[in-house]
PDB file of N, CA and C in Angstrom:
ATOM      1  N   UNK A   1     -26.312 -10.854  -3.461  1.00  0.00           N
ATOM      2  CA  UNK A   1     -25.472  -9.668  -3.405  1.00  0.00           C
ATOM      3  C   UNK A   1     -24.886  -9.402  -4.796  1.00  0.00           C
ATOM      4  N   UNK A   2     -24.608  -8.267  -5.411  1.00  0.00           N
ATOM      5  CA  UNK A   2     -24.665  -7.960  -6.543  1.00  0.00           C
ATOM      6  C   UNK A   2     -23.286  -7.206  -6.321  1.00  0.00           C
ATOM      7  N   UNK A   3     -21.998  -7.631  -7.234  1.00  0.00           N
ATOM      8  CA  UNK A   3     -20.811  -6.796  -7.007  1.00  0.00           C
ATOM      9  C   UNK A   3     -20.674  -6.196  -8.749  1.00  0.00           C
ATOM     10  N   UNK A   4     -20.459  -4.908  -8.329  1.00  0.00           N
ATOM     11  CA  UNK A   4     -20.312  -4.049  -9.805  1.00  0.00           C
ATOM     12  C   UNK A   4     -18.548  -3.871  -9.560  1.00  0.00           C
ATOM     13  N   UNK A   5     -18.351  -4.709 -10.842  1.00  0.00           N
ATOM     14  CA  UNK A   5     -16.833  -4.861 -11.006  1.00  0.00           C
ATOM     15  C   UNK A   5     -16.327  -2.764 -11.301  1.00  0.00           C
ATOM     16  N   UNK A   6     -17.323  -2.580 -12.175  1.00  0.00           N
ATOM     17  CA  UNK A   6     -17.394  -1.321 -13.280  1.00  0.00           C
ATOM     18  C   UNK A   6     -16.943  -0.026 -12.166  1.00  0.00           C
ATOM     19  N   UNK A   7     -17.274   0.021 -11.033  1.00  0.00           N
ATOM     20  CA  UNK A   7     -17.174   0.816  -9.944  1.00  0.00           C
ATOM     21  C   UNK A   7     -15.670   0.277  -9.599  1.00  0.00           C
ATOM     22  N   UNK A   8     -15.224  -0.490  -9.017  1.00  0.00           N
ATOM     23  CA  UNK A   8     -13.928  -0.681  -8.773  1.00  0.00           C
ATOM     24  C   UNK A   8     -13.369  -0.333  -9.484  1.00  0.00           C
ATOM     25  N   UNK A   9     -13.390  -0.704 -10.995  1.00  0.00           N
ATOM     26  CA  UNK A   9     -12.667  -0.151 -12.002  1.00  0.00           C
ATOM     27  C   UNK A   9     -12.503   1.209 -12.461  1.00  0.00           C
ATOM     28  N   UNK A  10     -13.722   1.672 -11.820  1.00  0.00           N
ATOM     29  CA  UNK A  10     -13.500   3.421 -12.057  1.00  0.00           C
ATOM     30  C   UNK A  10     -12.734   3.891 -11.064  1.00  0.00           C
ATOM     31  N   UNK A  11     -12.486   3.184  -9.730  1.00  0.00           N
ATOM     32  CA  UNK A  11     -12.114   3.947  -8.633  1.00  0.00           C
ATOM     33  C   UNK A  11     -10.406   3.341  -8.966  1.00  0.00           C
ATOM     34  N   UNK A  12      -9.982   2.788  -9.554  1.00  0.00           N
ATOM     35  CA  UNK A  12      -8.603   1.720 -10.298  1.00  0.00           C
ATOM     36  C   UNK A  12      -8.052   3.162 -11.179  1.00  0.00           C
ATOM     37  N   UNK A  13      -8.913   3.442 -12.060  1.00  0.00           N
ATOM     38  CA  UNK A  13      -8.669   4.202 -13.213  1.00  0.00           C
ATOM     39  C   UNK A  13      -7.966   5.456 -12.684  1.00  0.00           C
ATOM     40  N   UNK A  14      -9.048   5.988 -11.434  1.00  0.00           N
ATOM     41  CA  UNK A  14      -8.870   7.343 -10.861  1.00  0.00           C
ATOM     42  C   UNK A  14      -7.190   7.246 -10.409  1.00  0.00           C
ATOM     43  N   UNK A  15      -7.445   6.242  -9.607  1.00  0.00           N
ATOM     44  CA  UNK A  15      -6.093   6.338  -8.471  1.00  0.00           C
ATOM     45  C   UNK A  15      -5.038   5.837  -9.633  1.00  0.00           C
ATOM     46  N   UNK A  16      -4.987   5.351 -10.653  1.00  0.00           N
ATOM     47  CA  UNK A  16      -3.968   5.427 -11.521  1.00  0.00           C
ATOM     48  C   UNK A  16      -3.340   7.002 -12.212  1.00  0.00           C
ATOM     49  N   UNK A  17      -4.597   7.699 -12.543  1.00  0.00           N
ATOM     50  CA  UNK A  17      -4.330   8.998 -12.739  1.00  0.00           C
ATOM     51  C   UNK A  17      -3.691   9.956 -11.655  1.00  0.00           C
ATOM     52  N   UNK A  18      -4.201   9.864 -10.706  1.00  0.00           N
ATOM     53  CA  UNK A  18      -3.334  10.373  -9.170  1.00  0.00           C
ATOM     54  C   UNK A  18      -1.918   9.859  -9.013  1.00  0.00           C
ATOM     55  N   UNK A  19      -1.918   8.709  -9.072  1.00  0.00           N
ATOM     56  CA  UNK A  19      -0.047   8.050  -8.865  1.00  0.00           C
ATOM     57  C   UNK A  19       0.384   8.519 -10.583  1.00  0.00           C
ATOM     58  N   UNK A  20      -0.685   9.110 -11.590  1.00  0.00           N
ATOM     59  CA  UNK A  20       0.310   9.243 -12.569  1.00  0.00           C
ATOM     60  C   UNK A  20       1.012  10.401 -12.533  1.00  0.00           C
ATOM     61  N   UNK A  21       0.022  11.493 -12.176  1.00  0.00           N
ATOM     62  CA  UNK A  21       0.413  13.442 -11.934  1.00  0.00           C
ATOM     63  C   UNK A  21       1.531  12.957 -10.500  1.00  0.00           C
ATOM     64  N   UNK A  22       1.106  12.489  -9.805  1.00  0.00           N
ATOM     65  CA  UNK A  22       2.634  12.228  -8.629  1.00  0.00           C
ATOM     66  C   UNK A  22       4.047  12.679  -9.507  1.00  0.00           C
ATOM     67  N   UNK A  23       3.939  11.469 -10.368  1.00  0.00           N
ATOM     68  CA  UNK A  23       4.894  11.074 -11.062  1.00  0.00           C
ATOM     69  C   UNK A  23       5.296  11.813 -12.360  1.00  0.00           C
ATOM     70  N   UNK A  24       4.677  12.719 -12.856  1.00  0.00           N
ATOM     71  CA  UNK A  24       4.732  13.382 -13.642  1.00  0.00           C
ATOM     72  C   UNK A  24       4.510  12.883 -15.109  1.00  0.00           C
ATOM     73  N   UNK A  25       4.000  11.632 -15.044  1.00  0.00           N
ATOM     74  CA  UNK A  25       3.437  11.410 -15.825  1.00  0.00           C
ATOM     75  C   UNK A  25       1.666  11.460 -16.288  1.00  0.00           C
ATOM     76  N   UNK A  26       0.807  11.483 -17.242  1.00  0.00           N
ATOM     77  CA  UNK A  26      -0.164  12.183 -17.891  1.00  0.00           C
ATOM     78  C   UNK A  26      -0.643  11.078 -18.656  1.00  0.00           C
ATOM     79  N   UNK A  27      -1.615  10.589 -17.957  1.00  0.00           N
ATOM     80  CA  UNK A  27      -2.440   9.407 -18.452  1.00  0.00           C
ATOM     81  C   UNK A  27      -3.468   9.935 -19.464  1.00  0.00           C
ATOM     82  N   UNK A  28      -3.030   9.798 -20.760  1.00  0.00           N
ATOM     83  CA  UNK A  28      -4.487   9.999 -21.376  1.00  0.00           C
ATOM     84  C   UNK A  28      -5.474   8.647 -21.796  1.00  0.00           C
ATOM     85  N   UNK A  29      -5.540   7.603 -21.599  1.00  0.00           N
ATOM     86  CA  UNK A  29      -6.671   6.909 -21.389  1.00  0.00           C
ATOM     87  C   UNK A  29      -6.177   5.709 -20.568  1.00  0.00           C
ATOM     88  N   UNK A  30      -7.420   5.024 -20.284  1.00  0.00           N
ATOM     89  CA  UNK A  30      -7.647   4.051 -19.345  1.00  0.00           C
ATOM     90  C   UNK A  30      -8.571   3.063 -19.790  1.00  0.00           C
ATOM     91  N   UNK A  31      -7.994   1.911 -20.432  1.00  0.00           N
ATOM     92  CA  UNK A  31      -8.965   0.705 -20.877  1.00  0.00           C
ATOM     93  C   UNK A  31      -9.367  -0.240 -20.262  1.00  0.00           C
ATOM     94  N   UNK A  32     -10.533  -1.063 -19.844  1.00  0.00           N
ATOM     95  CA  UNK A  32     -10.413  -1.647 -19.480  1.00  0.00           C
ATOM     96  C   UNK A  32     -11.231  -2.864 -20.382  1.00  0.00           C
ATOM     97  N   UNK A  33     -10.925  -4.531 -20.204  1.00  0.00           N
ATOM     98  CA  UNK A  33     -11.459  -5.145 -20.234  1.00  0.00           C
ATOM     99  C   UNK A  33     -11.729  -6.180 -19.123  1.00  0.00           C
ATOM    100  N   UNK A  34     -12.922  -5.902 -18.814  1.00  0.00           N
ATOM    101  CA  UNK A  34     -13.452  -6.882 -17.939  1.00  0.00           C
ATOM    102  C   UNK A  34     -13.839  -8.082 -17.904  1.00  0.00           C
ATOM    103  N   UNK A  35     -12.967  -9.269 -17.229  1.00  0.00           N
ATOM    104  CA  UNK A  35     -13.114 -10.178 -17.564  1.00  0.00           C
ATOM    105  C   UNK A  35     -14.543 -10.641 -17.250  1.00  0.00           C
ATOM    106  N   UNK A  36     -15.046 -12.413 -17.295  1.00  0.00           N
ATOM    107  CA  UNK A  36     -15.988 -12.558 -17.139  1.00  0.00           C
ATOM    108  C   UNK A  36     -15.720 -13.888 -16.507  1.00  0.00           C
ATOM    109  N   UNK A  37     -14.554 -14.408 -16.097  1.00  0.00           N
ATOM    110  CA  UNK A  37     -14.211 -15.589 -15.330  1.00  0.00           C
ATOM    111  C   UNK A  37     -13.679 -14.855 -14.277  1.00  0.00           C
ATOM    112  N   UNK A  38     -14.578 -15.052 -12.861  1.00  0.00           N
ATOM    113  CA  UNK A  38     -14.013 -14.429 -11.370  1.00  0.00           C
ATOM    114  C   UNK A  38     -12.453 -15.219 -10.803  1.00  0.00           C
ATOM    115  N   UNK A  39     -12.557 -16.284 -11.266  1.00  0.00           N
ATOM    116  CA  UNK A  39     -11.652 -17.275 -10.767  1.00  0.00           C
ATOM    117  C   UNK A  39     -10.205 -17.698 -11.198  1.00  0.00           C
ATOM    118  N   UNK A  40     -10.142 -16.438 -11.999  1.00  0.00           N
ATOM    119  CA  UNK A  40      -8.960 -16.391 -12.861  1.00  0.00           C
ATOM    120  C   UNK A  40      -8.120 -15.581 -11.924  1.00  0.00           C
ATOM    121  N   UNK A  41      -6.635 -15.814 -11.770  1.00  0.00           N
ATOM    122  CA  UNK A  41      -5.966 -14.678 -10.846  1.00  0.00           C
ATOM    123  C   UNK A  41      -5.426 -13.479 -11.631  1.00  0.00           C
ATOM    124  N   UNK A  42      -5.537 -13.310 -12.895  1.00  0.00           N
ATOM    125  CA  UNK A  42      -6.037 -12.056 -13.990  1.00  0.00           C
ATOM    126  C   UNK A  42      -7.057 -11.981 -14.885  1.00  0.00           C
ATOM    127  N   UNK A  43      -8.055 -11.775 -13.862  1.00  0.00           N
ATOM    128  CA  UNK A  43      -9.482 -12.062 -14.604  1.00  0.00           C
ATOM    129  C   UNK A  43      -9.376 -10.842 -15.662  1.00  0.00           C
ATOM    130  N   UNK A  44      -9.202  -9.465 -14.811  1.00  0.00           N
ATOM    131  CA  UNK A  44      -8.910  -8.297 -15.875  1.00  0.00           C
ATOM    132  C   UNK A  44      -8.137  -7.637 -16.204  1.00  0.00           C
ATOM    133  N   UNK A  45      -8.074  -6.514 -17.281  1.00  0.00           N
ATOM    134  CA  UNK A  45      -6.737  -6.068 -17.371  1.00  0.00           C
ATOM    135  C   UNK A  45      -7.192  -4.441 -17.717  1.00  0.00           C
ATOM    136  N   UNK A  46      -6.323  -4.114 -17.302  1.00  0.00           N
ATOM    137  CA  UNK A  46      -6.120  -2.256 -17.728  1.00  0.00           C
ATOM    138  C   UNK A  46      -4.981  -2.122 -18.611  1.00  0.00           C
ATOM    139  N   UNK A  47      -5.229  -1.096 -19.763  1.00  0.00           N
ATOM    140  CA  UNK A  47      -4.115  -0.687 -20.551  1.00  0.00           C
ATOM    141  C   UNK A  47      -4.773   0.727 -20.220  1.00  0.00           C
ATOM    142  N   UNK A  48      -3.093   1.261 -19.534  1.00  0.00           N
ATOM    143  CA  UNK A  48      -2.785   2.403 -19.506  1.00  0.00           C
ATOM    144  C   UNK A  48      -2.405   3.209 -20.504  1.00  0.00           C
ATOM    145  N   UNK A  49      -2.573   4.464 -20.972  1.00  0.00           N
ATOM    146  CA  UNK A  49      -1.708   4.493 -22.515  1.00  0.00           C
ATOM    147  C   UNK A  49      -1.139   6.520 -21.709  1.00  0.00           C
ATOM    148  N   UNK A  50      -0.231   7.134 -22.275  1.00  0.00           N
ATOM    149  CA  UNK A  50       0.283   8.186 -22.673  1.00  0.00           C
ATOM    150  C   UNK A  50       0.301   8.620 -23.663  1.00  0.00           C
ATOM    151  N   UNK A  51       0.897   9.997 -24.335  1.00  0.00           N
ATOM    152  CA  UNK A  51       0.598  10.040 -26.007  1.00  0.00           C
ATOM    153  C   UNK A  51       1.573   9.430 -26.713  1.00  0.00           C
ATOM    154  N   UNK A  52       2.933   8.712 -25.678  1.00  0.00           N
ATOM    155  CA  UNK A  52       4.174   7.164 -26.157  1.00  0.00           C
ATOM    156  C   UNK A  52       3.966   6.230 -25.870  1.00  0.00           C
ATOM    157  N   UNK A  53       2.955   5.999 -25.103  1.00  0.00           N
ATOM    158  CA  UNK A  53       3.823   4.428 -24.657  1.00  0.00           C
ATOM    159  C   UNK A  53       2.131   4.236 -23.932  1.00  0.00           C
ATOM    160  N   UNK A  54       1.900   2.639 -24.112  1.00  0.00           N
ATOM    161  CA  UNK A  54       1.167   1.730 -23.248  1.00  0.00           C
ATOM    162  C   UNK A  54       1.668   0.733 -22.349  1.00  0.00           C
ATOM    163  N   UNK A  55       0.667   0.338 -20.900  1.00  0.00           N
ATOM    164  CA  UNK A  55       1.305  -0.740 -20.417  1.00  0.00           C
ATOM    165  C   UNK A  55      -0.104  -1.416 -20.067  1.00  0.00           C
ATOM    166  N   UNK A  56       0.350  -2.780 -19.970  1.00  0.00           N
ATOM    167  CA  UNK A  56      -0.909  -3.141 -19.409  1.00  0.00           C
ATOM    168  C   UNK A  56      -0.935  -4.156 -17.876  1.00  0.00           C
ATOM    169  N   UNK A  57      -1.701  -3.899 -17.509  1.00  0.00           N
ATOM    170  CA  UNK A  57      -1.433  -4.587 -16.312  1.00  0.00           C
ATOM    171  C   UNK A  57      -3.382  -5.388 -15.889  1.00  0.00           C
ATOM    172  N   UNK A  58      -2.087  -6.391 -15.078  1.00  0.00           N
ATOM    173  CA  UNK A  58      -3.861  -7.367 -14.761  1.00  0.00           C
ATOM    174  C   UNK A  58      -4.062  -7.491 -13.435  1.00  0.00           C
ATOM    175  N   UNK A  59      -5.370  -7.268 -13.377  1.00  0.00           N
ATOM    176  CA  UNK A  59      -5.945  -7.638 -11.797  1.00  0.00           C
ATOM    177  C   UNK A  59      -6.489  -8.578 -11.935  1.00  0.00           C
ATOM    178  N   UNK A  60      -6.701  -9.681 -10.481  1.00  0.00           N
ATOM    179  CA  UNK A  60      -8.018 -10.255  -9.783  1.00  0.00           C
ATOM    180  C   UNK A  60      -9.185  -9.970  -9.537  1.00  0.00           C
ATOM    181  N   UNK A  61     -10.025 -10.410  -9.588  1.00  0.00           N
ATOM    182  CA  UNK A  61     -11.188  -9.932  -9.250  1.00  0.00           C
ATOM    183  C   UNK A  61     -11.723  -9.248  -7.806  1.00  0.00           C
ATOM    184  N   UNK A  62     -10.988  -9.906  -6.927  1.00  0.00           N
ATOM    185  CA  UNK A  62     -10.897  -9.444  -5.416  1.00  0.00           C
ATOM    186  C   UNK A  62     -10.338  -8.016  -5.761  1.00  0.00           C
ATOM    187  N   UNK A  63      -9.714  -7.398  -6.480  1.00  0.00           N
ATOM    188  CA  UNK A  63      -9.529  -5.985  -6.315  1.00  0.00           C
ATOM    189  C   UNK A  63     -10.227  -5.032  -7.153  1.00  0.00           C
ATOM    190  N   UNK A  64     -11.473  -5.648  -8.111  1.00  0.00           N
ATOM    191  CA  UNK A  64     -12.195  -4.740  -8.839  1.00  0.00           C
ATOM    192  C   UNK A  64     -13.183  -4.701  -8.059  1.00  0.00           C
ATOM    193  N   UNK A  65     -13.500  -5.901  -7.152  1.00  0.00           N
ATOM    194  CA  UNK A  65     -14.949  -6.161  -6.419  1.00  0.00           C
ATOM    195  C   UNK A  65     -14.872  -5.652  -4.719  1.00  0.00           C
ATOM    196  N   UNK A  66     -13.612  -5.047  -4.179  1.00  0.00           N
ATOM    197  CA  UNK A  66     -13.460  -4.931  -3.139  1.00  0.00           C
ATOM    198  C   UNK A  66     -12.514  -3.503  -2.592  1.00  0.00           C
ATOM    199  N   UNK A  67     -13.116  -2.683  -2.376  1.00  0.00           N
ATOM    200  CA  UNK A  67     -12.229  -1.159  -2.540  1.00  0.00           C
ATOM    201  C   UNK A  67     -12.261  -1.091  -0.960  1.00  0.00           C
ATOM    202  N   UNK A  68     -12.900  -1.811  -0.235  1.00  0.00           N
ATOM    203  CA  UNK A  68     -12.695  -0.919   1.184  1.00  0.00           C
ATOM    204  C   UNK A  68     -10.892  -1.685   2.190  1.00  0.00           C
ATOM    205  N   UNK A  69     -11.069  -2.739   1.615  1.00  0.00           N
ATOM    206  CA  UNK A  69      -9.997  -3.608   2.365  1.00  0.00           C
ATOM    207  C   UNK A  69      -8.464  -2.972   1.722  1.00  0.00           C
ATOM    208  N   UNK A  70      -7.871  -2.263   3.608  1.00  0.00           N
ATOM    209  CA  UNK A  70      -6.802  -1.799   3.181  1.00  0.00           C
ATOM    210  C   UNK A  70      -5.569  -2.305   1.999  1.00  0.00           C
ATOM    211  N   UNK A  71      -5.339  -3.620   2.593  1.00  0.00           N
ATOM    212  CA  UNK A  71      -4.262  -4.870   1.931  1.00  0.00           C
ATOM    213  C   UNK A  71      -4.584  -4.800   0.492  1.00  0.00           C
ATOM    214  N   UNK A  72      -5.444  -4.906   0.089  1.00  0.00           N
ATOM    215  CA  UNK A  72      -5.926  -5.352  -1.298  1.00  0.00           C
ATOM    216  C   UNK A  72      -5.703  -3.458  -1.861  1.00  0.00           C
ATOM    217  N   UNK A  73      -5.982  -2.332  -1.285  1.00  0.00           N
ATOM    218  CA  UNK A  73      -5.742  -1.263  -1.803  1.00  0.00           C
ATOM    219  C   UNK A  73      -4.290  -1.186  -2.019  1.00  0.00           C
ATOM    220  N   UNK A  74      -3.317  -1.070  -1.181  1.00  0.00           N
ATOM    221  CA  UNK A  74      -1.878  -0.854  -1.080  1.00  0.00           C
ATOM    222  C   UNK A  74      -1.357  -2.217  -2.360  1.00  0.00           C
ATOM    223  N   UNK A  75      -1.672  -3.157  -2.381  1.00  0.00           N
ATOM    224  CA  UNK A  75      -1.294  -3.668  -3.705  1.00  0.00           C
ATOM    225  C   UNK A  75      -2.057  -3.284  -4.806  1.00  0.00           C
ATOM    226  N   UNK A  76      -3.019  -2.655  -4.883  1.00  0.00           N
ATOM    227  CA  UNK A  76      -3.317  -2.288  -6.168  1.00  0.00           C
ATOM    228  C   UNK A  76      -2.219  -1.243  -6.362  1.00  0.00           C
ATOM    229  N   UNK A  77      -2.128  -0.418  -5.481  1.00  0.00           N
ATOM    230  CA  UNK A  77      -1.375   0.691  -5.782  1.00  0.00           C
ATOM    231  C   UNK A  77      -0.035   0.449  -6.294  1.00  0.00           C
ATOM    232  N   UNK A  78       0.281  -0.725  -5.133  1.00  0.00           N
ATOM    233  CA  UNK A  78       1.820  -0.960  -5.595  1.00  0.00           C
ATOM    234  C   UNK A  78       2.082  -1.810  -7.332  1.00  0.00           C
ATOM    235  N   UNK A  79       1.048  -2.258  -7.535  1.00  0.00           N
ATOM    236  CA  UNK A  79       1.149  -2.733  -8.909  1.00  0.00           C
ATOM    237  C   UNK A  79       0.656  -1.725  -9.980  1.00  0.00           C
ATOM    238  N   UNK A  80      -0.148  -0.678  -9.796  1.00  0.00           N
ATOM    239  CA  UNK A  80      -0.211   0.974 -10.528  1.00  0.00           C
ATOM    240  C   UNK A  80       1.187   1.470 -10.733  1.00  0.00           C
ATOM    241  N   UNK A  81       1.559   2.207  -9.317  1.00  0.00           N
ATOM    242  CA  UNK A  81       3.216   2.507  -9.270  1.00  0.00           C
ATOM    243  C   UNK A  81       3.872   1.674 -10.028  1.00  0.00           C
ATOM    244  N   UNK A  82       4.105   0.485 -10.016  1.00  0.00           N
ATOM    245  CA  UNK A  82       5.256  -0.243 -11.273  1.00  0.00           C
ATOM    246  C   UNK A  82       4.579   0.128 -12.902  1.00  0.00           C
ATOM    247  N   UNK A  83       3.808  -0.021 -12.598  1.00  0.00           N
ATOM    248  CA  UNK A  83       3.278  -0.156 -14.342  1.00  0.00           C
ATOM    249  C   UNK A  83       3.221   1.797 -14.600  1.00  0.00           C
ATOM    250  N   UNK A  84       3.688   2.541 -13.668  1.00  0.00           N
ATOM    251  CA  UNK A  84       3.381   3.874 -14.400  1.00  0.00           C
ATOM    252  C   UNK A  84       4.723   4.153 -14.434  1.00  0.00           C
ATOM    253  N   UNK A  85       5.959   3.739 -13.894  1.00  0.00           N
ATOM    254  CA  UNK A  85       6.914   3.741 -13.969  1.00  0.00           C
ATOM    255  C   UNK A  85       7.878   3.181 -15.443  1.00  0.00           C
ATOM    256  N   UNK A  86       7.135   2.218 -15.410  1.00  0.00           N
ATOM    257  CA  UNK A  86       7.073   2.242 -16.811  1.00  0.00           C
ATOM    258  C   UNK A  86       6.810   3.527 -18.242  1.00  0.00           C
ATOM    259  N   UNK A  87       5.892   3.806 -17.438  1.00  0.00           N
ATOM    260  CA  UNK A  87       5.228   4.925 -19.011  1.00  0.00           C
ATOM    261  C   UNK A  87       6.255   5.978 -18.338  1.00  0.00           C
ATOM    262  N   UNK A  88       7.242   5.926 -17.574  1.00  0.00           N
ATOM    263  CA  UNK A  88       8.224   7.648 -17.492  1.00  0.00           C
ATOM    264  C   UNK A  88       8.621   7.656 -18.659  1.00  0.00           C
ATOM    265  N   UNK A  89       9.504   9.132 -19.004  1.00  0.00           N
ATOM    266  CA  UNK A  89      10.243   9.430 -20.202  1.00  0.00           C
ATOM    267  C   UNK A  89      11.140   8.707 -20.053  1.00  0.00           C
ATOM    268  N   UNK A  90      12.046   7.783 -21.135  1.00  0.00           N
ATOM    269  CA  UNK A  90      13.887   8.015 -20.443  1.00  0.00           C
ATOM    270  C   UNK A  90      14.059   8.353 -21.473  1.00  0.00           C
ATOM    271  N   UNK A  91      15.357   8.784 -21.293  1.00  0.00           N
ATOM    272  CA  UNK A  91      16.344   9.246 -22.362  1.00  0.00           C
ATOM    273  C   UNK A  91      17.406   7.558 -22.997  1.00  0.00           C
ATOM    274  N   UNK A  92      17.355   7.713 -24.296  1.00  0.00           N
ATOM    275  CA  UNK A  92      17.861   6.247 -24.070  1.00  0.00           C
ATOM    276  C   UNK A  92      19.421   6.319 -23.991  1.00  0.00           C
ATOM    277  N   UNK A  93      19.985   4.852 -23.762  1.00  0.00           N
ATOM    278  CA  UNK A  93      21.097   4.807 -23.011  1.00  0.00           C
ATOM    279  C   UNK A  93      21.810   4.913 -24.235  1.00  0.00           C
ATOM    280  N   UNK A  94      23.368   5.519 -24.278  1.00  0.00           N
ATOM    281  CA  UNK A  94      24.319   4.985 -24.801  1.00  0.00           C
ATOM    282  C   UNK A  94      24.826   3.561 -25.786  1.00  0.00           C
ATOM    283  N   UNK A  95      25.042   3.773 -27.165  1.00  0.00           N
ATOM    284  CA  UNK A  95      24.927   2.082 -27.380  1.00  0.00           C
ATOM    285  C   UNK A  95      26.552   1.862 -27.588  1.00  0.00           C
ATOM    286  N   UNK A  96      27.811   3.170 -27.287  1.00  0.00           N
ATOM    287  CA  UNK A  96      28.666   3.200 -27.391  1.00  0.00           C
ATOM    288  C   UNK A  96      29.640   4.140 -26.203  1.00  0.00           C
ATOM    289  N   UNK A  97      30.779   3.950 -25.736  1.00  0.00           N
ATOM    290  CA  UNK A  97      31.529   5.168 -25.108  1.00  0.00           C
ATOM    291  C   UNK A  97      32.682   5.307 -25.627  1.00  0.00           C
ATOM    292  N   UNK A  98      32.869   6.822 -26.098  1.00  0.00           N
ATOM    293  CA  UNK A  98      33.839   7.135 -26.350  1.00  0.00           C
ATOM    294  C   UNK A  98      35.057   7.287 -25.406  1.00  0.00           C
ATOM    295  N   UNK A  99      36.002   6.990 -25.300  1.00  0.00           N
ATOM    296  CA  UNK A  99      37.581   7.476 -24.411  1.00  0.00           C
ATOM    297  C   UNK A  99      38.420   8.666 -25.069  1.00  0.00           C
ATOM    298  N   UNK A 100      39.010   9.718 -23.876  1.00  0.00           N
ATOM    299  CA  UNK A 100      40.066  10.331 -23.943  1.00  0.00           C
ATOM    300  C   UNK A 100      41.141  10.234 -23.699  1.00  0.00           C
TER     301      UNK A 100
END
């Protein structure tokens, strides 16, 4: 049986771009390197980038090699959602307050 990591990873990439427009954020690329040890519990990693800011985040191999199993979808997602939450705008905080 022959598992194409490269397909998971495209279908990873997509649904990162979908939770990114959710969010109003605007993914302009999607890297990946694919690992080549299955047995690693971050065999691979995605760097997300915007035209500010990168994040990167790592998967298992069970979620590049396996798109139909609900469980394993809803945590990919939920580990997308954190890492795009990341790339929001903020405004930065205060490094002082003034009193009246």
């Amino acid at each position: 049986m022959k598992i194409d990591r490269l397909v998971g990873a495209e279908v990873i990439s997509a649904r990162a771009r979908e939770i990114g427009v959710e969010n109003g954020v605007v993914i302009s690329e999607c890297v990946w390197d694919i690992g080549q040890s299955i047995e690693l519990q971050h065999a691979h990693r995605l760097d997300l980038s915007t035209a500010s800011k990168t994040v990167r985040i790592y998967f298992p191999d069970q979620e590049l090699s396996t798109s139909g199993n609900e469980v394993r979808k809803k945590r990919t997602d939920d580990r997308l959602r954190g890492a795009i939450a990341q790339l929001l705008p903020r405004s930065p905080a205060p490094t002082y307050a003034t009193s009246v």
